[in-house]
ModelCIF file with pLDDT and N, C-alpha, C, O atoms, coordinates in Angstrom:
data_MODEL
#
_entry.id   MODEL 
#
_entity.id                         1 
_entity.type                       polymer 
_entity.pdbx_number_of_molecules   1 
#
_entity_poly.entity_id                      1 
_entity_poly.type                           'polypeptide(L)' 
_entity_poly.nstd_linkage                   no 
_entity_poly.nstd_monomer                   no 
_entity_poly.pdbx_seq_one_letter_code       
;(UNK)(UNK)(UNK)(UNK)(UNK)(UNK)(UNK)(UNK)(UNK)(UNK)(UNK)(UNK)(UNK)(UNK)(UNK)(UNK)
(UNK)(UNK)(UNK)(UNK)(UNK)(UNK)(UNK)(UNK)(UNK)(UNK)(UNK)(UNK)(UNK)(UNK)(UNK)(UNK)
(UNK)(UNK)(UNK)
;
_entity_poly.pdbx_seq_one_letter_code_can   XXXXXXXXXXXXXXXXXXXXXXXXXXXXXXXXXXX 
_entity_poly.pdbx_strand_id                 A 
#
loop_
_entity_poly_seq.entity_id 
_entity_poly_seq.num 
_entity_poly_seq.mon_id 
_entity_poly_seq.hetero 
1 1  UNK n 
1 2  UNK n 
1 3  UNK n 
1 4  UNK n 
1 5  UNK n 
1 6  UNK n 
1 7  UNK n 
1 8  UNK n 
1 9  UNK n 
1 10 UNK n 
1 11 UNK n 
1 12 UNK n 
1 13 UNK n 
1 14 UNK n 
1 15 UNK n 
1 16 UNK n 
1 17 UNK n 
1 18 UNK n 
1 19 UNK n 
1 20 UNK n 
1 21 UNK n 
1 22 UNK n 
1 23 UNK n 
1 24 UNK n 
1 25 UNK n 
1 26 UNK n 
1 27 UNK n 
1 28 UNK n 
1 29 UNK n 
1 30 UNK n 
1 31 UNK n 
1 32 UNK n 
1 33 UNK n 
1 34 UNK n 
1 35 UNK n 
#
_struct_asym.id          A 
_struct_asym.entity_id   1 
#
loop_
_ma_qa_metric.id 
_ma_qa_metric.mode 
_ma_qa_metric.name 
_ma_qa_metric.software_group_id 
_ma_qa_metric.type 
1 global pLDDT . pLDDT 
2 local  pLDDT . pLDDT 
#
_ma_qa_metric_global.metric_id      1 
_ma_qa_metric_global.metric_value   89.20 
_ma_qa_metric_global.model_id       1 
_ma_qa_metric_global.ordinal_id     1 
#
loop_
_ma_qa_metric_local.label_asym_id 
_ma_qa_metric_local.label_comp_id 
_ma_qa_metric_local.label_seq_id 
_ma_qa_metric_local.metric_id 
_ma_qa_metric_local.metric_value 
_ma_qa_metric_local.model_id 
_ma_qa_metric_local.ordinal_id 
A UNK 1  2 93.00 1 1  
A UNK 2  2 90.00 1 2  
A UNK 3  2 89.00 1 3  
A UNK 4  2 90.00 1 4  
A UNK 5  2 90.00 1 5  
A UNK 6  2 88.00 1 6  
A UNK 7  2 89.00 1 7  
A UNK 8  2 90.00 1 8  
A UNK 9  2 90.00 1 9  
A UNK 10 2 90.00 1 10 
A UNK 11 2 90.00 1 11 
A UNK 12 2 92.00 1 12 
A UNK 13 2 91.00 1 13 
A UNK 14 2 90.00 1 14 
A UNK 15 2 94.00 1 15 
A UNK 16 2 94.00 1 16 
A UNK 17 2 95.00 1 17 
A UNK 18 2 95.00 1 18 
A UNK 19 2 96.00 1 19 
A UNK 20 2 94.00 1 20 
A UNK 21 2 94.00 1 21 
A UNK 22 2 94.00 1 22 
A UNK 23 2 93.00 1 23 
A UNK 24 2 92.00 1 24 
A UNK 25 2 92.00 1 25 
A UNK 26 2 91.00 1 26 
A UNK 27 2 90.00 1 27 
A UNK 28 2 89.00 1 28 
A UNK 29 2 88.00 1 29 
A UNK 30 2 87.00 1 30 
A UNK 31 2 86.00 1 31 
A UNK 32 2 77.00 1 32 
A UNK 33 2 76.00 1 33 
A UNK 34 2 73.00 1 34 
A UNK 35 2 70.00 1 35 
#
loop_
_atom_site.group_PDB 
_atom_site.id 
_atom_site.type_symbol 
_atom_site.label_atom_id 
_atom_site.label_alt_id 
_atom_site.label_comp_id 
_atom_site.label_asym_id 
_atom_site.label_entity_id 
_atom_site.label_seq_id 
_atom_site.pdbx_PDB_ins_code 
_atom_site.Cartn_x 
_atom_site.Cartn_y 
_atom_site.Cartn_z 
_atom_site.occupancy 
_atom_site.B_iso_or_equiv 
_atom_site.pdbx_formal_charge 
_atom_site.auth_seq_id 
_atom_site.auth_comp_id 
_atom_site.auth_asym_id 
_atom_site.auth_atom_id 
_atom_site.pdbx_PDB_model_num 
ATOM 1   N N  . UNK A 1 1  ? -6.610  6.021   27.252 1.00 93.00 ? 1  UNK A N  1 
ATOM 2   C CA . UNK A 1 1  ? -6.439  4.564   27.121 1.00 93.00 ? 1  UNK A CA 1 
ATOM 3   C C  . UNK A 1 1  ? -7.309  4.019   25.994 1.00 93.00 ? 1  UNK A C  1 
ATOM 4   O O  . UNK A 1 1  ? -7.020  3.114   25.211 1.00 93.00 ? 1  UNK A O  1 
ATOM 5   N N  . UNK A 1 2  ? -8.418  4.731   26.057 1.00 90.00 ? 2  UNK A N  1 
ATOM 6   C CA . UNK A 1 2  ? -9.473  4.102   25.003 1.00 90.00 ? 2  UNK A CA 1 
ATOM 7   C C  . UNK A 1 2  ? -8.627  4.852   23.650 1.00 90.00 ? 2  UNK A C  1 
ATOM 8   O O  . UNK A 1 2  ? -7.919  3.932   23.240 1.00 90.00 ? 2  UNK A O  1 
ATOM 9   N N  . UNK A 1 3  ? -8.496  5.451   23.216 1.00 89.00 ? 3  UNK A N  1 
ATOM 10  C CA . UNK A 1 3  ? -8.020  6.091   22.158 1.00 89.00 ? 3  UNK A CA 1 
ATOM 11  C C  . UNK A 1 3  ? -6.750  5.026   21.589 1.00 89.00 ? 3  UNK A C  1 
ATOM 12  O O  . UNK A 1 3  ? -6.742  4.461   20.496 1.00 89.00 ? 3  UNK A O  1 
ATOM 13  N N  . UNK A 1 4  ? -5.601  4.928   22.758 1.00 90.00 ? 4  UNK A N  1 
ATOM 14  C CA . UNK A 1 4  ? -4.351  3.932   22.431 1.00 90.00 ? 4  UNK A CA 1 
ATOM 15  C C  . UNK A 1 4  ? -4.973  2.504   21.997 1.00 90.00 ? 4  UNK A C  1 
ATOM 16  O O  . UNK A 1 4  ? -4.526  1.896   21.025 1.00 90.00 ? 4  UNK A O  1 
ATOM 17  N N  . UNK A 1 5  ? -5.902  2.073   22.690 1.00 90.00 ? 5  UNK A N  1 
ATOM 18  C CA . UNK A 1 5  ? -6.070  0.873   22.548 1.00 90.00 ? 5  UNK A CA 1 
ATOM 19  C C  . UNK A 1 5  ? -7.124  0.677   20.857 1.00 90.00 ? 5  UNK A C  1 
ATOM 20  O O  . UNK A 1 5  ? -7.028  -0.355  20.192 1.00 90.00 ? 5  UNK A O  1 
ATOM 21  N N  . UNK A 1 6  ? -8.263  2.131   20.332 1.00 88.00 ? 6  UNK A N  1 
ATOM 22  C CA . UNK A 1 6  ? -8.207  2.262   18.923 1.00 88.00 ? 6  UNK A CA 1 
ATOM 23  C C  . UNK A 1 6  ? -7.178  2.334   18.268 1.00 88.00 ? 6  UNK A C  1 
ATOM 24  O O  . UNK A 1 6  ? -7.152  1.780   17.169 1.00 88.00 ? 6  UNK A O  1 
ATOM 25  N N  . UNK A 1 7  ? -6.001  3.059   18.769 1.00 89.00 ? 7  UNK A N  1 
ATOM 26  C CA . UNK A 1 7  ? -5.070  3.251   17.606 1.00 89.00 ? 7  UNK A CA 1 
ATOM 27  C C  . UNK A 1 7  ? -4.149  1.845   17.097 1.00 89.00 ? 7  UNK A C  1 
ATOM 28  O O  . UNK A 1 7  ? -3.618  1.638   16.006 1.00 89.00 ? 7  UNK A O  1 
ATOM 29  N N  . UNK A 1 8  ? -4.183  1.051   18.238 1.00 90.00 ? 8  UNK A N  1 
ATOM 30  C CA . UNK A 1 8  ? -3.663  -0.010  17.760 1.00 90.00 ? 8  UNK A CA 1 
ATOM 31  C C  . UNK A 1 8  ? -4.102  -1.652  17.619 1.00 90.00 ? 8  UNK A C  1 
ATOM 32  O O  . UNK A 1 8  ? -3.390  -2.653  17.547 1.00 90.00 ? 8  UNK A O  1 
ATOM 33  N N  . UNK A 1 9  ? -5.875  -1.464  17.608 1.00 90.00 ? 9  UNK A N  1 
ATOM 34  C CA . UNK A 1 9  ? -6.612  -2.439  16.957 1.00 90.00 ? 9  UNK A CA 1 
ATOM 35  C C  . UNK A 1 9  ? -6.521  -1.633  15.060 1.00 90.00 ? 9  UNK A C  1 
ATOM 36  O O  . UNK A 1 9  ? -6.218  -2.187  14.003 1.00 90.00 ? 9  UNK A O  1 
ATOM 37  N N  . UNK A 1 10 ? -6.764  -0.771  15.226 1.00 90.00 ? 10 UNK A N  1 
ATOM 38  C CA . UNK A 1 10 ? -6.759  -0.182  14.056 1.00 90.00 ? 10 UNK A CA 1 
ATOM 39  C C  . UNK A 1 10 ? -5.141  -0.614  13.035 1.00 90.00 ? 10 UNK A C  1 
ATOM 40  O O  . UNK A 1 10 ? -4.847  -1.208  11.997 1.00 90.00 ? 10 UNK A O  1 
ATOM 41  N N  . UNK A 1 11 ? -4.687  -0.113  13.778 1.00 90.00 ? 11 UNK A N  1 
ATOM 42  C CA . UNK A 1 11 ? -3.137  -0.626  13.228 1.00 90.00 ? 11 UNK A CA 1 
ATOM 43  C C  . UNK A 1 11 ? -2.579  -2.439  12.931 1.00 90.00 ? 11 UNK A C  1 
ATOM 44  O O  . UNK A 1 11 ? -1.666  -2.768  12.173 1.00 90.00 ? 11 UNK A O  1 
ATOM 45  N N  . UNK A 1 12 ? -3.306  -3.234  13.644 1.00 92.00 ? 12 UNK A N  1 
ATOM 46  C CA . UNK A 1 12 ? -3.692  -4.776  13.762 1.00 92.00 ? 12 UNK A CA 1 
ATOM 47  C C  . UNK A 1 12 ? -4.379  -5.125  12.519 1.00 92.00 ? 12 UNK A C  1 
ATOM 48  O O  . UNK A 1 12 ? -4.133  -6.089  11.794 1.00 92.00 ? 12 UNK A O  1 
ATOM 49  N N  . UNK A 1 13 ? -5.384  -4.106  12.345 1.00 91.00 ? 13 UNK A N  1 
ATOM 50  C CA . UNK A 1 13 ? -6.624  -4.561  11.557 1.00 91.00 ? 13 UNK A CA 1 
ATOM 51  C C  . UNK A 1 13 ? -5.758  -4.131  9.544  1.00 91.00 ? 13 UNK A C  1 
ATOM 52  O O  . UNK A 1 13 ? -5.985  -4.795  8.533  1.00 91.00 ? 13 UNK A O  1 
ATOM 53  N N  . UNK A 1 14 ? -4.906  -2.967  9.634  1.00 90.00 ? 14 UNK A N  1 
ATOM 54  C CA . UNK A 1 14 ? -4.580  -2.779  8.813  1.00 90.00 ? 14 UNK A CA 1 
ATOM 55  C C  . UNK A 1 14 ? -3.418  -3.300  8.219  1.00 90.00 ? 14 UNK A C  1 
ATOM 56  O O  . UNK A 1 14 ? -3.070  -3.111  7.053  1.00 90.00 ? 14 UNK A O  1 
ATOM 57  N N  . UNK A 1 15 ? -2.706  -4.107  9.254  1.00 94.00 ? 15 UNK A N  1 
ATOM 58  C CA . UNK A 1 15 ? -1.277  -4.579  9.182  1.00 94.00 ? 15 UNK A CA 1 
ATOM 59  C C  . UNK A 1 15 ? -1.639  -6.302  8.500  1.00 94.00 ? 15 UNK A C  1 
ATOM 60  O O  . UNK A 1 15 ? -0.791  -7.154  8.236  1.00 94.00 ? 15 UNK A O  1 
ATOM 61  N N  . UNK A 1 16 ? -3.159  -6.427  8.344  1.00 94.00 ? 16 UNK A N  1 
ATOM 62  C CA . UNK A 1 16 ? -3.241  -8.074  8.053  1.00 94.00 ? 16 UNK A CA 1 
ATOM 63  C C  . UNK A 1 16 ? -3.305  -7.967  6.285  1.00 94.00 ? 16 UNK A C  1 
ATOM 64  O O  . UNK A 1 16 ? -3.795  -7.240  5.421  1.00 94.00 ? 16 UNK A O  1 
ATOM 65  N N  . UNK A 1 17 ? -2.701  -8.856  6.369  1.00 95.00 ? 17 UNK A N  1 
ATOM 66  C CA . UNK A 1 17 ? -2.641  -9.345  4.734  1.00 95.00 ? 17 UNK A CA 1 
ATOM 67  C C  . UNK A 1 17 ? -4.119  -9.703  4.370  1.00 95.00 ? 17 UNK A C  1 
ATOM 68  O O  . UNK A 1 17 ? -4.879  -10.428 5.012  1.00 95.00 ? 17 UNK A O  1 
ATOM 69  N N  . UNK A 1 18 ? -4.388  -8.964  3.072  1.00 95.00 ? 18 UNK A N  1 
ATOM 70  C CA . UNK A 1 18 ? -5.897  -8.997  2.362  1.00 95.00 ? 18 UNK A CA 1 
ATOM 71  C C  . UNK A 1 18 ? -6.676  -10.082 2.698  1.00 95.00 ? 18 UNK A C  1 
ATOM 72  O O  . UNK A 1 18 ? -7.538  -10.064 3.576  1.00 95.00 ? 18 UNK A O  1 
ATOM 73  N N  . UNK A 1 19 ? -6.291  -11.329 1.791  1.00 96.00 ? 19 UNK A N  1 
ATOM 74  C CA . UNK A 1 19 ? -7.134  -12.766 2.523  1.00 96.00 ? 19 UNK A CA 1 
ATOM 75  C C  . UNK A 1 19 ? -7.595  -12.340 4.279  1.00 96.00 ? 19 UNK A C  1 
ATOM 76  O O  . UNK A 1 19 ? -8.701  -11.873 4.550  1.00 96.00 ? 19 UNK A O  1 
ATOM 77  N N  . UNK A 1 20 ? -6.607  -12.590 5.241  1.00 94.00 ? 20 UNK A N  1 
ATOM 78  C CA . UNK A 1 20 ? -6.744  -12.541 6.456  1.00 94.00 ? 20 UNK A CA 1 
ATOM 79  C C  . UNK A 1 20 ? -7.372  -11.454 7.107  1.00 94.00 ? 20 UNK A C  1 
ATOM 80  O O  . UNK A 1 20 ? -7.859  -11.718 8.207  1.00 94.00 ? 20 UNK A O  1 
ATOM 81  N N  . UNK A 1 21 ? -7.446  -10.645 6.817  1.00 94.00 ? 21 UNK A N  1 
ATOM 82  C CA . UNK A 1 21 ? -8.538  -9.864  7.013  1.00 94.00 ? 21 UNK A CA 1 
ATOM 83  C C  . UNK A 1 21 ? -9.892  -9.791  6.665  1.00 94.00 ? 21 UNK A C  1 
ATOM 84  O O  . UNK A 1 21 ? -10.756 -9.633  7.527  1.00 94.00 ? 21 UNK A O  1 
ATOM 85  N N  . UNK A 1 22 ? -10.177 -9.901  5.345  1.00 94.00 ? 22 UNK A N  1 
ATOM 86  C CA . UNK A 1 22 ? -11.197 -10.626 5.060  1.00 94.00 ? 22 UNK A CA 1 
ATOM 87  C C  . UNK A 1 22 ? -11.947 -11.437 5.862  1.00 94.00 ? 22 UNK A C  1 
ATOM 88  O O  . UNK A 1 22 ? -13.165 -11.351 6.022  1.00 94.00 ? 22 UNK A O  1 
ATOM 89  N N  . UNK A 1 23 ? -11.256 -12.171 6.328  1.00 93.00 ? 23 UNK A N  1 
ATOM 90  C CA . UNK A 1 23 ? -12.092 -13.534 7.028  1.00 93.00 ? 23 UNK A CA 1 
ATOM 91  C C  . UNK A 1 23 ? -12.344 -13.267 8.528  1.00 93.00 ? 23 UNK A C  1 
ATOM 92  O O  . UNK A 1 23 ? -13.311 -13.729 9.132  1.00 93.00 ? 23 UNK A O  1 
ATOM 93  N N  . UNK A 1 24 ? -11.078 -12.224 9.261  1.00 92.00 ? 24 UNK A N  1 
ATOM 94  C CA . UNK A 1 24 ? -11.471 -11.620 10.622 1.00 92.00 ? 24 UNK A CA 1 
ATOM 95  C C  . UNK A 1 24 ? -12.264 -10.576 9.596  1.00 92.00 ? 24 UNK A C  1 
ATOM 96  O O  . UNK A 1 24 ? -11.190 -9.976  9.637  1.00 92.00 ? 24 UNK A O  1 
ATOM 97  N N  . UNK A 1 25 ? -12.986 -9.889  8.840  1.00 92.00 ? 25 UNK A N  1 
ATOM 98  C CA . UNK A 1 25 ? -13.897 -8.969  9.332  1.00 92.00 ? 25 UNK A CA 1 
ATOM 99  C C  . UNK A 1 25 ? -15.601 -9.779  8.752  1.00 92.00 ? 25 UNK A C  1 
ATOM 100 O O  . UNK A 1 25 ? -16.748 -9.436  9.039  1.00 92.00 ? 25 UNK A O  1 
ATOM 101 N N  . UNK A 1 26 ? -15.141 -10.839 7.933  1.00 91.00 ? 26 UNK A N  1 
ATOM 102 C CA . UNK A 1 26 ? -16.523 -11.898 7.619  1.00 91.00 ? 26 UNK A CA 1 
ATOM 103 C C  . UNK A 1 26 ? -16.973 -12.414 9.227  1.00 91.00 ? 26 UNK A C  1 
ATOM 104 O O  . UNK A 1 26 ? -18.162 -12.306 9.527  1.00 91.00 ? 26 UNK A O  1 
ATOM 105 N N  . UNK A 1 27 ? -16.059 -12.939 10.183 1.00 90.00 ? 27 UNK A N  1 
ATOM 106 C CA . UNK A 1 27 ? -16.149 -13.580 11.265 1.00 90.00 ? 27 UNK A CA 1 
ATOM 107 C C  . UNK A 1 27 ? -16.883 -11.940 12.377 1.00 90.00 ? 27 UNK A C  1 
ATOM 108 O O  . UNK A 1 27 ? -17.625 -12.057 13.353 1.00 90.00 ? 27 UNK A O  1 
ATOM 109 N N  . UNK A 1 28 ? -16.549 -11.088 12.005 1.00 89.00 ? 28 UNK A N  1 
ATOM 110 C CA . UNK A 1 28 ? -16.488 -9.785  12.894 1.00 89.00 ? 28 UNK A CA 1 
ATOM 111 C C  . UNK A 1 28 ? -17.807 -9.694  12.697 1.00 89.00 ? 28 UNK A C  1 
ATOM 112 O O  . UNK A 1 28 ? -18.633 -9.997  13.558 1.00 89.00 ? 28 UNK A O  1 
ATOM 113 N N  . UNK A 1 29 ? -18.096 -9.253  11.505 1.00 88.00 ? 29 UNK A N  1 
ATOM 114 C CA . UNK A 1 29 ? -19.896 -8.880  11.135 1.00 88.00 ? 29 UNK A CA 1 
ATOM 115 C C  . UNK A 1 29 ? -20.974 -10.008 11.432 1.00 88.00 ? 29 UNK A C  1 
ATOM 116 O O  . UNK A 1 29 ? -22.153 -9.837  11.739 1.00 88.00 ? 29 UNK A O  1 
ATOM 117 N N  . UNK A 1 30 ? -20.194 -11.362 11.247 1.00 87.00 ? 30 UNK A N  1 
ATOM 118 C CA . UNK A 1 30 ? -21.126 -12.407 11.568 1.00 87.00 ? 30 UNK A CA 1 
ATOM 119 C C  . UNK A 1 30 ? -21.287 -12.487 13.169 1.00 87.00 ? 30 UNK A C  1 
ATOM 120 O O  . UNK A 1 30 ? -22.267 -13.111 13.576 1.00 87.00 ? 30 UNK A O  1 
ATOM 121 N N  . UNK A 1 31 ? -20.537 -11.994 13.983 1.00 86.00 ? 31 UNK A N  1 
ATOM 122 C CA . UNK A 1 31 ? -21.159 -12.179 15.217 1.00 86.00 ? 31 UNK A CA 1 
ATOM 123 C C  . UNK A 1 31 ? -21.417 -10.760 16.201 1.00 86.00 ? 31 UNK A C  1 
ATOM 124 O O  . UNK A 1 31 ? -21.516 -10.727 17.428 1.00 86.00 ? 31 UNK A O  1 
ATOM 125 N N  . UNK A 1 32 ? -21.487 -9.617  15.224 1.00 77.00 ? 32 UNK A N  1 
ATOM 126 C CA . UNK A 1 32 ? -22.389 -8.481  15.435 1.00 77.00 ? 32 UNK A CA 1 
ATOM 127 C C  . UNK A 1 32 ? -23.548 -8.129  16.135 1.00 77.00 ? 32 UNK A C  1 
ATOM 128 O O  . UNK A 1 32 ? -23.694 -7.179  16.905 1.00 77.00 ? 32 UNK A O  1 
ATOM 129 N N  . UNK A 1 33 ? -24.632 -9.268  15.686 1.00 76.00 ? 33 UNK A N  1 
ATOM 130 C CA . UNK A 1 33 ? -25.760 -10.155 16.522 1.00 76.00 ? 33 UNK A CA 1 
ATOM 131 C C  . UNK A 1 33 ? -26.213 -10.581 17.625 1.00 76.00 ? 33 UNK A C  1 
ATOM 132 O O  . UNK A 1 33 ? -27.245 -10.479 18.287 1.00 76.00 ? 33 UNK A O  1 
ATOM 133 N N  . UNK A 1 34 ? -24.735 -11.330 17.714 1.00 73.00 ? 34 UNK A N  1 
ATOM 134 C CA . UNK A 1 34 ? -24.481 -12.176 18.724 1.00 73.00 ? 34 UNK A CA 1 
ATOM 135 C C  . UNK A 1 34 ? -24.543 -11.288 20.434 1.00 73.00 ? 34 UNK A C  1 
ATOM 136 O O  . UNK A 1 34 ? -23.819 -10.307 20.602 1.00 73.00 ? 34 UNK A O  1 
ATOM 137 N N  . UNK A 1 35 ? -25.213 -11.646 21.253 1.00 70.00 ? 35 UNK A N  1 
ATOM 138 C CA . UNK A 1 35 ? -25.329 -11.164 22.572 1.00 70.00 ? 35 UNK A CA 1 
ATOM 139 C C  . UNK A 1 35 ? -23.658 -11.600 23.393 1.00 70.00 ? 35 UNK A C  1 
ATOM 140 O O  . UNK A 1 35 ? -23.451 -11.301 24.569 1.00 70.00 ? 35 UNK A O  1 
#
């Protein structure tokens, strides 16, 4: 299950158009931190 559910954040993450990704992975690292 854990594996399916990488394979298709992964597939999400690669399917976004340049801009839009960008900004989910600026938003991703910025709350890295975050508890």
């Amino acid at each position: 299950a854990r594996s399916e559910a990488g394979a298709r954040a992964l597939r999400r993450l690669a399917s976004m158009g340049e801009e839009r990704r960008r900004v989910w992975l600026s938003r991703y690292f910025a709350s890295r931190g975050s508890c």
